[in-house]
PDB file of N, CA and C in Angstrom:
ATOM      1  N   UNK A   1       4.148  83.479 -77.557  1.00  0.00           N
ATOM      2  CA  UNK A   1       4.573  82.149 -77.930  1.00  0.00           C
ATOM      3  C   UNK A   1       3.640  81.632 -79.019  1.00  0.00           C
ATOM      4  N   UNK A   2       4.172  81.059 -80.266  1.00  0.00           N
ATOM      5  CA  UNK A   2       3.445  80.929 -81.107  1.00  0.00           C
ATOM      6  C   UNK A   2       3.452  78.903 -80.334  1.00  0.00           C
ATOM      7  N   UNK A   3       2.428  78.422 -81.670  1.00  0.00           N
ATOM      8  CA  UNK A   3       1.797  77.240 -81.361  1.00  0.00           C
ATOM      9  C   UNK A   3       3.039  76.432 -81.436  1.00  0.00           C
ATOM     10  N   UNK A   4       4.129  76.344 -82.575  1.00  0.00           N
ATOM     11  CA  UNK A   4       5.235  75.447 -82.478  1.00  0.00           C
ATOM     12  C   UNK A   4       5.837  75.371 -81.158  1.00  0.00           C
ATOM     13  N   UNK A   5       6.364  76.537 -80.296  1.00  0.00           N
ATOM     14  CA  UNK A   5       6.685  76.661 -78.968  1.00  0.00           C
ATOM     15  C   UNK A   5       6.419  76.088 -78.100  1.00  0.00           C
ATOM     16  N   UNK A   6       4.991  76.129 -77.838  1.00  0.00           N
ATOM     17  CA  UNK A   6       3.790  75.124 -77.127  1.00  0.00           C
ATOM     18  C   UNK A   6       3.951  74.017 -77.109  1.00  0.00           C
ATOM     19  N   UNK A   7       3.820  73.982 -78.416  1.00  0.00           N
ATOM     20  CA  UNK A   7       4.035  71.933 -78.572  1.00  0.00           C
ATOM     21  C   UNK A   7       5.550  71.447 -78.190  1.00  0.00           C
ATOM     22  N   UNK A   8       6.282  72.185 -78.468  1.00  0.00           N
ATOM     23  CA  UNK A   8       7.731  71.455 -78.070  1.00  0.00           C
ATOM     24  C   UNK A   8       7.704  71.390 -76.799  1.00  0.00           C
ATOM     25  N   UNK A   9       7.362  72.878 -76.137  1.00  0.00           N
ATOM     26  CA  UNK A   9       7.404  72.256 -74.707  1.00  0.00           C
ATOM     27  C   UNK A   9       6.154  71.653 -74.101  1.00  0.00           C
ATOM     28  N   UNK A  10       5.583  71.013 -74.510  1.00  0.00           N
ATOM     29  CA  UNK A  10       4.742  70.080 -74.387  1.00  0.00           C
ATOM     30  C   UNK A  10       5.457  69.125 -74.083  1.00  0.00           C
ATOM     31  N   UNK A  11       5.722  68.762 -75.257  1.00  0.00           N
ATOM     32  CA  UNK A  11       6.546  67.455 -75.838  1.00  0.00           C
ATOM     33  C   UNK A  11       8.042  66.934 -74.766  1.00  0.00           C
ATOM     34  N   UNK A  12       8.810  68.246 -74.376  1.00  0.00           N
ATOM     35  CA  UNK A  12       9.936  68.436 -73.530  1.00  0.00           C
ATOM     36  C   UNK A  12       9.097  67.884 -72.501  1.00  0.00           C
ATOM     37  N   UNK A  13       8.010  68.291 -71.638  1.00  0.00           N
ATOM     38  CA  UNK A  13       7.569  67.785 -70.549  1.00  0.00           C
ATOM     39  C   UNK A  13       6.841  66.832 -70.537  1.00  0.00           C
ATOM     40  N   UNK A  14       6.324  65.970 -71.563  1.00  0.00           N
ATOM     41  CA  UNK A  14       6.087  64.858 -71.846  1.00  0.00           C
ATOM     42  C   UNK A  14       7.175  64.050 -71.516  1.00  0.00           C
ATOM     43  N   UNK A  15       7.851  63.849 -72.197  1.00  0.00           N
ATOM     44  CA  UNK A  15       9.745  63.501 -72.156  1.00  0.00           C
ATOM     45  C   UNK A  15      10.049  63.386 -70.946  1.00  0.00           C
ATOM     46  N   UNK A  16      10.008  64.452 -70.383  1.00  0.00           N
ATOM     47  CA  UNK A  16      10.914  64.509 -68.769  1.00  0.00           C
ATOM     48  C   UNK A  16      10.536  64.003 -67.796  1.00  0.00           C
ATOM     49  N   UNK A  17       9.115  64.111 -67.882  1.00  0.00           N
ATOM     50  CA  UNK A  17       7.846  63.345 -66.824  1.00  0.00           C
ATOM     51  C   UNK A  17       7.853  61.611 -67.496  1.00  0.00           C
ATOM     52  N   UNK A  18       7.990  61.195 -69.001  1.00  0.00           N
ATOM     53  CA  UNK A  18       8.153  59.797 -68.874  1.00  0.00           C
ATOM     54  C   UNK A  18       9.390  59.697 -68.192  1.00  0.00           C
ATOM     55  N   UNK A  19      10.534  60.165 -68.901  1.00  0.00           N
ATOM     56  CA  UNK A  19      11.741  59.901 -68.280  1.00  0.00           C
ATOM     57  C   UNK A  19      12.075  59.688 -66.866  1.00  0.00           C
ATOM     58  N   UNK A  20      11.068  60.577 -65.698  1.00  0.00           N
ATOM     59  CA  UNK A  20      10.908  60.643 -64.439  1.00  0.00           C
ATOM     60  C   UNK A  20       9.938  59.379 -64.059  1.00  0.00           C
ATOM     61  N   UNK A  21       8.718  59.179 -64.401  1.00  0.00           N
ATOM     62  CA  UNK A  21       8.704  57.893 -64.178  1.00  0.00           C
ATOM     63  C   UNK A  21       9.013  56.295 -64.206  1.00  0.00           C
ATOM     64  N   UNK A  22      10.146  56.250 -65.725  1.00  0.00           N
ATOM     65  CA  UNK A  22      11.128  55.104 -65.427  1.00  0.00           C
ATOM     66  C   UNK A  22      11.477  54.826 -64.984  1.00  0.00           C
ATOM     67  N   UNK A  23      12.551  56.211 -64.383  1.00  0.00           N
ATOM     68  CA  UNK A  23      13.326  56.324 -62.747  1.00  0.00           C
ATOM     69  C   UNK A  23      12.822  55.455 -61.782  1.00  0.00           C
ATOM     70  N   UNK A  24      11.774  56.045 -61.262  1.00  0.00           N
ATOM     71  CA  UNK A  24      10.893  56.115 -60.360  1.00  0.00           C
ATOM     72  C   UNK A  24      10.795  54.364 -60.476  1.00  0.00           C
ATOM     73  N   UNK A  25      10.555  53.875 -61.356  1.00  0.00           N
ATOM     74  CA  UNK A  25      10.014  52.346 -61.579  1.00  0.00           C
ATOM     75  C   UNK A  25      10.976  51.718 -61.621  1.00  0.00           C
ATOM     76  N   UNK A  26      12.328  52.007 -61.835  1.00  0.00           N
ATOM     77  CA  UNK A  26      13.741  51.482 -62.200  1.00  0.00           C
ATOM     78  C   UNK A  26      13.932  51.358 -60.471  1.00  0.00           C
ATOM     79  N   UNK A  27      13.950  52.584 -59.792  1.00  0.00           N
ATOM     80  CA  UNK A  27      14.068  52.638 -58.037  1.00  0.00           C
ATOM     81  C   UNK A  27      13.439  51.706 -57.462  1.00  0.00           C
ATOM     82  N   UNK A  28      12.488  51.410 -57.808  1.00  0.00           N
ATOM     83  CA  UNK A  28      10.833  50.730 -57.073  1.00  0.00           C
ATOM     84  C   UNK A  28      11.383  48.998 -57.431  1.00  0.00           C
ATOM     85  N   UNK A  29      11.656  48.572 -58.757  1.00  0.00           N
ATOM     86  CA  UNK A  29      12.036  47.568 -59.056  1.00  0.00           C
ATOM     87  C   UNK A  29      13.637  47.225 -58.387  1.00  0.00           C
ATOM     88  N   UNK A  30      14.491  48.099 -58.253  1.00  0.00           N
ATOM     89  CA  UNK A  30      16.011  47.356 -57.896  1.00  0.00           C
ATOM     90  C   UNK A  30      15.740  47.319 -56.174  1.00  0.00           C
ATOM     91  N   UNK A  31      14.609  47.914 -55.603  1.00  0.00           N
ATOM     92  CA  UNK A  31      14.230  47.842 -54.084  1.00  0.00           C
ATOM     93  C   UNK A  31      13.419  46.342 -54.231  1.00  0.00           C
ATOM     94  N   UNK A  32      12.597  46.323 -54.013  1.00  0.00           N
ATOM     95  CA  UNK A  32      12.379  45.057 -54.360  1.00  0.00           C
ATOM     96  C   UNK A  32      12.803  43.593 -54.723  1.00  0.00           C
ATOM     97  N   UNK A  33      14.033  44.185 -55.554  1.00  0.00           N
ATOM     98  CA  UNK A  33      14.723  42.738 -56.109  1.00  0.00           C
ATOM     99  C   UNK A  33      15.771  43.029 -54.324  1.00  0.00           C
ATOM    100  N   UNK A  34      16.028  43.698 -53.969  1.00  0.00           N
ATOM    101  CA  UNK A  34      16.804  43.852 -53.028  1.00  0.00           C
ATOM    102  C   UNK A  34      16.467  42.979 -51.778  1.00  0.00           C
ATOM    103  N   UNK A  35      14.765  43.637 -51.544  1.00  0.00           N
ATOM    104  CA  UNK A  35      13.791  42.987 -50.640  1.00  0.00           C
ATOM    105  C   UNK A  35      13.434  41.948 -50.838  1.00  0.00           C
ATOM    106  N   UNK A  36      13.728  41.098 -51.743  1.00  0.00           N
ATOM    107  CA  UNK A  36      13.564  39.518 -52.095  1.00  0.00           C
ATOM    108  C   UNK A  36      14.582  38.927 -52.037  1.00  0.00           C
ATOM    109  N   UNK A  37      15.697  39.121 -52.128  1.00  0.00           N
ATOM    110  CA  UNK A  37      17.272  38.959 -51.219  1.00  0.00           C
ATOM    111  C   UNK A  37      17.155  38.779 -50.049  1.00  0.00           C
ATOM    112  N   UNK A  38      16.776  39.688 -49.928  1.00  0.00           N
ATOM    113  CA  UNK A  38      17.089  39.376 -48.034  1.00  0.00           C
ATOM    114  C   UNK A  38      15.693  38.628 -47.751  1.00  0.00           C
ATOM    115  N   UNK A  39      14.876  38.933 -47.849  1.00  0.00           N
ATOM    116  CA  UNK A  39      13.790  37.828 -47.450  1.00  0.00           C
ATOM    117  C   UNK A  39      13.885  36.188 -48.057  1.00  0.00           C
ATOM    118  N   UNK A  40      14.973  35.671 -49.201  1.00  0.00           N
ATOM    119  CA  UNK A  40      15.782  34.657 -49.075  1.00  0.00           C
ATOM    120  C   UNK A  40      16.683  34.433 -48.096  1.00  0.00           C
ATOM    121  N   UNK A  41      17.489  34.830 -48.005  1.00  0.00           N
ATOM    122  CA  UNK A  41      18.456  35.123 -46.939  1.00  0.00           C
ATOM    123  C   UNK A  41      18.022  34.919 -45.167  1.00  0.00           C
ATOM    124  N   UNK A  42      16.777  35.781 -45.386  1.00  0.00           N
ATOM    125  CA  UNK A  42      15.934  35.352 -44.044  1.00  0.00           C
ATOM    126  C   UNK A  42      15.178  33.862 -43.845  1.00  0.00           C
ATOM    127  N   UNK A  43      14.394  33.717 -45.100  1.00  0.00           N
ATOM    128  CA  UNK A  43      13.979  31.990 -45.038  1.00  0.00           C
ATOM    129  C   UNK A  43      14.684  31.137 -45.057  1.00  0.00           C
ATOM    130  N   UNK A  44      16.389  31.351 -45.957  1.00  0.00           N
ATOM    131  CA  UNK A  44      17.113  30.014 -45.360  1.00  0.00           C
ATOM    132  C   UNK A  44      17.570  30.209 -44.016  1.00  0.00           C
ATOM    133  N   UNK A  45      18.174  31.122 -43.379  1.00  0.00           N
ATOM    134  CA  UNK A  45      18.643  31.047 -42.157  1.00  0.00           C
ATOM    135  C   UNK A  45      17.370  30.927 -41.126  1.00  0.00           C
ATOM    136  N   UNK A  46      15.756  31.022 -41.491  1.00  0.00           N
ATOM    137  CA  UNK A  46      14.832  30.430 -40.537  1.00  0.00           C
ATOM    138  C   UNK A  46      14.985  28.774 -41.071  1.00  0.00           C
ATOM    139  N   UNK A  47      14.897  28.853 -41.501  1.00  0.00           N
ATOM    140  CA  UNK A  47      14.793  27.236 -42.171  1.00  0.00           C
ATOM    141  C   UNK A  47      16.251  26.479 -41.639  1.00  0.00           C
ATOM    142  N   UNK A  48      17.164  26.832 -41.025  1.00  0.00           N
ATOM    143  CA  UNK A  48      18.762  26.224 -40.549  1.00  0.00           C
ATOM    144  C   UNK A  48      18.591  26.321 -38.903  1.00  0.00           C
ATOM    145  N   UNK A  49      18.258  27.604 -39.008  1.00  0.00           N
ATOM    146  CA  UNK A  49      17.431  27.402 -37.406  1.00  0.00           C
ATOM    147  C   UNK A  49      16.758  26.174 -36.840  1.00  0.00           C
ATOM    148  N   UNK A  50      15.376  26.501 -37.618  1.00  0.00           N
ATOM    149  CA  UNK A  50      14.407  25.159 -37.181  1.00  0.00           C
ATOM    150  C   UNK A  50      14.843  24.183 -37.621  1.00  0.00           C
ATOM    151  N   UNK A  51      15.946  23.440 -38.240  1.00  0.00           N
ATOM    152  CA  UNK A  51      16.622  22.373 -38.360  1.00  0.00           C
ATOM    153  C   UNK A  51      17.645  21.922 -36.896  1.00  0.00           C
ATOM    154  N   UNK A  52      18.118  23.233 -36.991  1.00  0.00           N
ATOM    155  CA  UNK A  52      18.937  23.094 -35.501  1.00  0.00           C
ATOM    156  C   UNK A  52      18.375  22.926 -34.401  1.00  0.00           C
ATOM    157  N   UNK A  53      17.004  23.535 -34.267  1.00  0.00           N
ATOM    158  CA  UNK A  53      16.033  23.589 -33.150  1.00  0.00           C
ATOM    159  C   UNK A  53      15.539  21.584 -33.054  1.00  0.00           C
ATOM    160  N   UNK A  54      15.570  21.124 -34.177  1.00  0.00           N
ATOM    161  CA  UNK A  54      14.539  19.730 -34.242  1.00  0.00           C
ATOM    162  C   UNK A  54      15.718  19.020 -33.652  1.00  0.00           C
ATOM    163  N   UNK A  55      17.222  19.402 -34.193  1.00  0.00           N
ATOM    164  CA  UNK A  55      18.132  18.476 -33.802  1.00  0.00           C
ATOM    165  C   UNK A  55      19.007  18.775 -32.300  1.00  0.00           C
ATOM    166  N   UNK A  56      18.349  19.691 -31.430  1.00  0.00           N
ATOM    167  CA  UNK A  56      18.904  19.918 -30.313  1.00  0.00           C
ATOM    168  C   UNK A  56      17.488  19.534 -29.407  1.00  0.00           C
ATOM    169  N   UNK A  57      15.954  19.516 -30.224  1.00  0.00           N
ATOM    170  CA  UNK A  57      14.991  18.794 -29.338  1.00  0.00           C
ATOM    171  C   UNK A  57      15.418  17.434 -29.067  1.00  0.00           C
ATOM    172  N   UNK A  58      15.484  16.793 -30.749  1.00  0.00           N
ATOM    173  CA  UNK A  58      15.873  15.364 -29.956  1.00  0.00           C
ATOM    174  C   UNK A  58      16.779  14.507 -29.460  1.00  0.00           C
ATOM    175  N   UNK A  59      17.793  15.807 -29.365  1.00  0.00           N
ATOM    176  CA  UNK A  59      19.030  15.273 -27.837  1.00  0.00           C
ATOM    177  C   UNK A  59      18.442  15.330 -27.070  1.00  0.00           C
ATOM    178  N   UNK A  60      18.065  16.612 -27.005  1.00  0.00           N
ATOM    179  CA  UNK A  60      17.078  16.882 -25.062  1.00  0.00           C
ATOM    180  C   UNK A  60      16.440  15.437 -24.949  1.00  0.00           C
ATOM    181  N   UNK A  61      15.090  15.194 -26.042  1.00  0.00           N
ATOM    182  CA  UNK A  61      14.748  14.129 -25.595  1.00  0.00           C
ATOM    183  C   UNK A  61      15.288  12.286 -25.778  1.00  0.00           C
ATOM    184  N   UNK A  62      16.428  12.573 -25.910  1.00  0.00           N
ATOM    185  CA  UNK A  62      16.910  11.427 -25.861  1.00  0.00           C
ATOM    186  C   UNK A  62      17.805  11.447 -24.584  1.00  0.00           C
ATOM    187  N   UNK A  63      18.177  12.583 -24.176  1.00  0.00           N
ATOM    188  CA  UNK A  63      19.171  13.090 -22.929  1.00  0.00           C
ATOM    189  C   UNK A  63      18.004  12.987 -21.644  1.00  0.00           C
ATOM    190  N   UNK A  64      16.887  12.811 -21.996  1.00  0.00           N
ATOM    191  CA  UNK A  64      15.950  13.016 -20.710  1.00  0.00           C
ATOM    192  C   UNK A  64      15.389  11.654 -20.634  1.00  0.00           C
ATOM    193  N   UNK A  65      15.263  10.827 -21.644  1.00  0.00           N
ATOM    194  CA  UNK A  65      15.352   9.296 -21.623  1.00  0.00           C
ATOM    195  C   UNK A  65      16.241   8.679 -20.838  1.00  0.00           C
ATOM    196  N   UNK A  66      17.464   9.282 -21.198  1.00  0.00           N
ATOM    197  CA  UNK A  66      18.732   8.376 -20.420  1.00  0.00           C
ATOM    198  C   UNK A  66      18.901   8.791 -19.006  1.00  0.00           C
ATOM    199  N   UNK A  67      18.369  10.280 -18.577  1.00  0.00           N
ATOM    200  CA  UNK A  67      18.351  10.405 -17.280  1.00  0.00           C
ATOM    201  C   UNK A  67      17.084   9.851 -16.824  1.00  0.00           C
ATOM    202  N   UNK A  68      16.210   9.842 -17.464  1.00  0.00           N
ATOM    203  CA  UNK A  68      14.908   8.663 -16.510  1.00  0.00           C
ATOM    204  C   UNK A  68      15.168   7.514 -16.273  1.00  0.00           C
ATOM    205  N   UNK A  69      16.122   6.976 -17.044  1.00  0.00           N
ATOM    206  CA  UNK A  69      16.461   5.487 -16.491  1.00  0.00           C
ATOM    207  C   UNK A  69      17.594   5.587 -15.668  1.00  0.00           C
ATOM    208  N   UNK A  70      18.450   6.636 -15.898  1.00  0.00           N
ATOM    209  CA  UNK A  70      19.416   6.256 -14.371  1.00  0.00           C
ATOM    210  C   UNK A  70      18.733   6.675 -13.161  1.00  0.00           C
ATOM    211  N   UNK A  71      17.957   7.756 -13.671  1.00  0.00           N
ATOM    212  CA  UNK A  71      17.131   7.871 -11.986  1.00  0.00           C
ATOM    213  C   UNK A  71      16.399   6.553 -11.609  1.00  0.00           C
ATOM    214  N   UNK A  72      15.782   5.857 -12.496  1.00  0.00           N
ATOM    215  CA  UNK A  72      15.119   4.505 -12.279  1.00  0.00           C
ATOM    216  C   UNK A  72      15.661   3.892 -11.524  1.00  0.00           C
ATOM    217  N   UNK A  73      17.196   3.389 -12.204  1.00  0.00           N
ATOM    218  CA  UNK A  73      18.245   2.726 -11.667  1.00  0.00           C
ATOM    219  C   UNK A  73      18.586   3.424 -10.252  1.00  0.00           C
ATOM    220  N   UNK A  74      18.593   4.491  -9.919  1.00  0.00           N
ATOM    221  CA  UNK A  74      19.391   4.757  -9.300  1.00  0.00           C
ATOM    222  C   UNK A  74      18.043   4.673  -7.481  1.00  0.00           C
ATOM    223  N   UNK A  75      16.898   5.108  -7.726  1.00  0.00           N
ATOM    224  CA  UNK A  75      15.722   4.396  -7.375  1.00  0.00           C
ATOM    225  C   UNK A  75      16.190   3.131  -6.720  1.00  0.00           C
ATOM    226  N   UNK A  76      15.899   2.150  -7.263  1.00  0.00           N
ATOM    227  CA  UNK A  76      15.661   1.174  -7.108  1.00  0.00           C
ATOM    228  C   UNK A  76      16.879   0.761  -6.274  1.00  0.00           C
ATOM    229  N   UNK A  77      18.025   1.098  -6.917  1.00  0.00           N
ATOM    230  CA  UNK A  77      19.602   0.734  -5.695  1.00  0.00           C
ATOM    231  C   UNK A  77      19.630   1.466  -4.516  1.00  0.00           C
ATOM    232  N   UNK A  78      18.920   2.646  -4.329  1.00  0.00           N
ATOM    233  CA  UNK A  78      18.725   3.349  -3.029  1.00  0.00           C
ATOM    234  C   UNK A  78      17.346   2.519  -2.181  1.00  0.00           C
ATOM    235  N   UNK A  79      16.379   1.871  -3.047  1.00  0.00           N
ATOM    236  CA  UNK A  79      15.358   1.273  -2.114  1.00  0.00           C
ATOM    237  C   UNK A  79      16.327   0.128  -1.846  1.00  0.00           C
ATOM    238  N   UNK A  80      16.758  -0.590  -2.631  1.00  0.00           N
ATOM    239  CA  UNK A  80      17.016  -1.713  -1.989  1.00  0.00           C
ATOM    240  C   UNK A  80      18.504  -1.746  -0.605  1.00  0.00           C
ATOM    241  N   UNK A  81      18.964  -0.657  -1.102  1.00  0.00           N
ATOM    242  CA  UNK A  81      20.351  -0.461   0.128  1.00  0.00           C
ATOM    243  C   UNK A  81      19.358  -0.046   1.071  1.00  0.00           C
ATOM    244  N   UNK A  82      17.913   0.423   1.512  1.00  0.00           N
ATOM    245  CA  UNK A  82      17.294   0.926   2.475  1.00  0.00           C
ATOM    246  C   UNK A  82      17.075   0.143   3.062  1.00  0.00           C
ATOM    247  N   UNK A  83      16.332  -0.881   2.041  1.00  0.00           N
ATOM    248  CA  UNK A  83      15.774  -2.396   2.884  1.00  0.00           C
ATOM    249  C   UNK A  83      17.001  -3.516   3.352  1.00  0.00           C
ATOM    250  N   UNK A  84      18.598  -3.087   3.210  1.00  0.00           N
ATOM    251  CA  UNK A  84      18.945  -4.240   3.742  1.00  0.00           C
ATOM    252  C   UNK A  84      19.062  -3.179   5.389  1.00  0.00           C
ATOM    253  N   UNK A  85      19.446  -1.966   4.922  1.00  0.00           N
ATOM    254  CA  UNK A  85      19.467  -1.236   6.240  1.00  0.00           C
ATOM    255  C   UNK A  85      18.625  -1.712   7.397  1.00  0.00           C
ATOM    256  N   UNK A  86      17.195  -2.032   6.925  1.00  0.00           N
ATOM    257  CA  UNK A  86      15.616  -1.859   7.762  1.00  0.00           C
ATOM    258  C   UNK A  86      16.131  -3.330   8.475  1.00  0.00           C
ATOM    259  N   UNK A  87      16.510  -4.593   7.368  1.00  0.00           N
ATOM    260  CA  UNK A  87      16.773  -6.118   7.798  1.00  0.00           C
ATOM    261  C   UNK A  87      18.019  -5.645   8.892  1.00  0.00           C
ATOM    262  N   UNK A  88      19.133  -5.116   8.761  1.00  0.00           N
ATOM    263  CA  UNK A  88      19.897  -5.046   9.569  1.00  0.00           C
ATOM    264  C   UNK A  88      19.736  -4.468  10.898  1.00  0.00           C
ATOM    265  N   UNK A  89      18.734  -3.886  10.879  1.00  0.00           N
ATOM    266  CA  UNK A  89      18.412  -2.716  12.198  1.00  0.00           C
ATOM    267  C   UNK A  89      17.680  -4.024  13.012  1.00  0.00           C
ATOM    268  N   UNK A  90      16.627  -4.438  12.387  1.00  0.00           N
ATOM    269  CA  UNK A  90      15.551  -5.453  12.618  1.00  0.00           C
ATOM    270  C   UNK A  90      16.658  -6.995  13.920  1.00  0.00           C
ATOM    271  N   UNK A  91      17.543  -7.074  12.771  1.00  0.00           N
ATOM    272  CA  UNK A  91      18.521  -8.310  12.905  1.00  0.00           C
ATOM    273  C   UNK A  91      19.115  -7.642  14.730  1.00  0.00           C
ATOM    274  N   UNK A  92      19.787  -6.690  14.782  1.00  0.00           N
ATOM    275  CA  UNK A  92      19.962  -5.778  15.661  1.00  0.00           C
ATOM    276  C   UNK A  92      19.148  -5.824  16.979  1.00  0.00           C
ATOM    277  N   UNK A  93      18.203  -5.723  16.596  1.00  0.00           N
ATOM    278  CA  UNK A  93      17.160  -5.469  17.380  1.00  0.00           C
ATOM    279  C   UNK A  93      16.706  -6.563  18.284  1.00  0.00           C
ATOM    280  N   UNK A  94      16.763  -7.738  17.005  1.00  0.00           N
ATOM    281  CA  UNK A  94      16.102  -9.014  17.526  1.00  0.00           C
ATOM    282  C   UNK A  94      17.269 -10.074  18.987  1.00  0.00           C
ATOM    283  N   UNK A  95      18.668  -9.018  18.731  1.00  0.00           N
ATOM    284  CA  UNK A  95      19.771  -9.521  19.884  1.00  0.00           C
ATOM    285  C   UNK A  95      20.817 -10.306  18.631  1.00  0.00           C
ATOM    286  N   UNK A  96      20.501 -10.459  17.432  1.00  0.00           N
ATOM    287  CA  UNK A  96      21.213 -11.152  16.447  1.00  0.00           C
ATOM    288  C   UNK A  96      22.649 -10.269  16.406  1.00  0.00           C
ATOM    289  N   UNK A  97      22.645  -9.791  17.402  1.00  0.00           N
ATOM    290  CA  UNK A  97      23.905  -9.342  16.893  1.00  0.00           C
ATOM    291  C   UNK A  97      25.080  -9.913  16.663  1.00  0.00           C
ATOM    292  N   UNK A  98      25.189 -11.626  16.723  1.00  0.00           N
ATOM    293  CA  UNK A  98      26.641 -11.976  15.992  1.00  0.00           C
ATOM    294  C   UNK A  98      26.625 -12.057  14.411  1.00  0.00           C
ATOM    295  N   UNK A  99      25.229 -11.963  13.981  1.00  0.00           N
ATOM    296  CA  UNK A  99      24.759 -12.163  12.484  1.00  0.00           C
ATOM    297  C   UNK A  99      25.474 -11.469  12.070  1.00  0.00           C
ATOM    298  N   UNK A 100      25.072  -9.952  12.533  1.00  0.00           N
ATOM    299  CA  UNK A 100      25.476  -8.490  11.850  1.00  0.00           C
ATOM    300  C   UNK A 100      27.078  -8.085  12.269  1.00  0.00           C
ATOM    301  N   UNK A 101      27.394  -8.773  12.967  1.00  0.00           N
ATOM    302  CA  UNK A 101      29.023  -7.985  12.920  1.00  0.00           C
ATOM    303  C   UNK A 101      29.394  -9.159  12.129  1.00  0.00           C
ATOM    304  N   UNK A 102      29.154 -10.215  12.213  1.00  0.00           N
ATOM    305  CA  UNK A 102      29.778 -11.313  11.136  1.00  0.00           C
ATOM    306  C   UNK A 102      29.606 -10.659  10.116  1.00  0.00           C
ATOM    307  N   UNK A 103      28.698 -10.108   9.549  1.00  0.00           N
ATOM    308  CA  UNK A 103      28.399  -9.635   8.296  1.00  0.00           C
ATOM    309  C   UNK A 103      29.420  -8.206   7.698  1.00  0.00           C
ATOM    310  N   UNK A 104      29.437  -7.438   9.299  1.00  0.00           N
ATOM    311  CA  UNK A 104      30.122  -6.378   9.219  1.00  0.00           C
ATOM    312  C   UNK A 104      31.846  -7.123   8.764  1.00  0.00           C
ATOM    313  N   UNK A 105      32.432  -7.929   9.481  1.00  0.00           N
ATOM    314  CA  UNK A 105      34.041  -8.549   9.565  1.00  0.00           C
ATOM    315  C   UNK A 105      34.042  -9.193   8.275  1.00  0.00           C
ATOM    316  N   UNK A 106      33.198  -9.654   7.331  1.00  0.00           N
ATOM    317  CA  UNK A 106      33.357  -9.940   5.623  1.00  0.00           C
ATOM    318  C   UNK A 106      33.943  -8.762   5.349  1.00  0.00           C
ATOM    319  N   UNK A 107      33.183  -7.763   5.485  1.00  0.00           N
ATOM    320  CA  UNK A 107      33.411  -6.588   4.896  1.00  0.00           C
ATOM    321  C   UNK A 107      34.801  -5.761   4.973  1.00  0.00           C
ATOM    322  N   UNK A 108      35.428  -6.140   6.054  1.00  0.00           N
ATOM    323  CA  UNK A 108      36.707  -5.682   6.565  1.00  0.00           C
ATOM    324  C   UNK A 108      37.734  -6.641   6.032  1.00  0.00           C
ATOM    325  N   UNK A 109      37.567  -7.895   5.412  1.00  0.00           N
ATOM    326  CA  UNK A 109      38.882  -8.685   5.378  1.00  0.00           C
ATOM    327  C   UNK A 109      38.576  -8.272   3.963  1.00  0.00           C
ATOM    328  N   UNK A 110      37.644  -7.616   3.220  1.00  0.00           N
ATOM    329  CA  UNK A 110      37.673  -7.457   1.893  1.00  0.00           C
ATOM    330  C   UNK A 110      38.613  -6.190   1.705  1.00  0.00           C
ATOM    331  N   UNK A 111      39.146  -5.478   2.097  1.00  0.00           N
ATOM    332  CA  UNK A 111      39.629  -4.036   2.446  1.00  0.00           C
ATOM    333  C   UNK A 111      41.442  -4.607   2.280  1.00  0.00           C
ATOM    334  N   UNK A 112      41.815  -5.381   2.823  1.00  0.00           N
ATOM    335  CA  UNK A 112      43.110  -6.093   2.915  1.00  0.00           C
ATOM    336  C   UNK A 112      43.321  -6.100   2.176  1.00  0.00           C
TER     337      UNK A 112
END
């Protein structure tokens, strides 16, 4: 092989080896633009999430507000139906019993 030979294929594998690393960088770059797609794709749908997450916390806590006050309510109408119970037993007790059936016979002409 004389020296012209040499150099061309030099030159040929110069060539083929840049040509092979364009590739290579052309691959590397359209992966990437790919992988920044979807890692958009992933931050808005985290980002719609934790929007949905803030707006289903503050039902819960507005839904757990409104059940603390009916339990409140509902409290307080069970103590006090206890205590007329305790007065009525008491009333009972004391021989009052025309108090308490009087009280009971309201209750029956309301039914009519």
């Amino acid at each position: 092989m004389d020296k012209k030979d040499v150099c061309i294929l030099l030159g040929a594998g110069a060539l083929i080896a840049g040509a092979y690393s364009t590739y290579n960088q052309y691959k590397q770059e359209k992966k990437l633009c790919k992988l920044n797609k979807k890692l958009t794709r992933l931050g808005s749908c985290h980002n719609n999430f934790v929007e949905v997450q803030k707006v289903i916390n503050n039902l819960s806590s507005e839904n757990m507000t409104d059940m603390c006050d009916r339990v409140d309510c509902l409290e307080d109408t069970s103590i006090s139906n206890y205590n007329q119970i305790l007065e009525l037993k008491e009333q009972a007790n004391k021989g009052d019993a025309c108090k308490c059936m009087n009280d009971y016979s309201d209750l029956e002409g309301q039914g009519d």
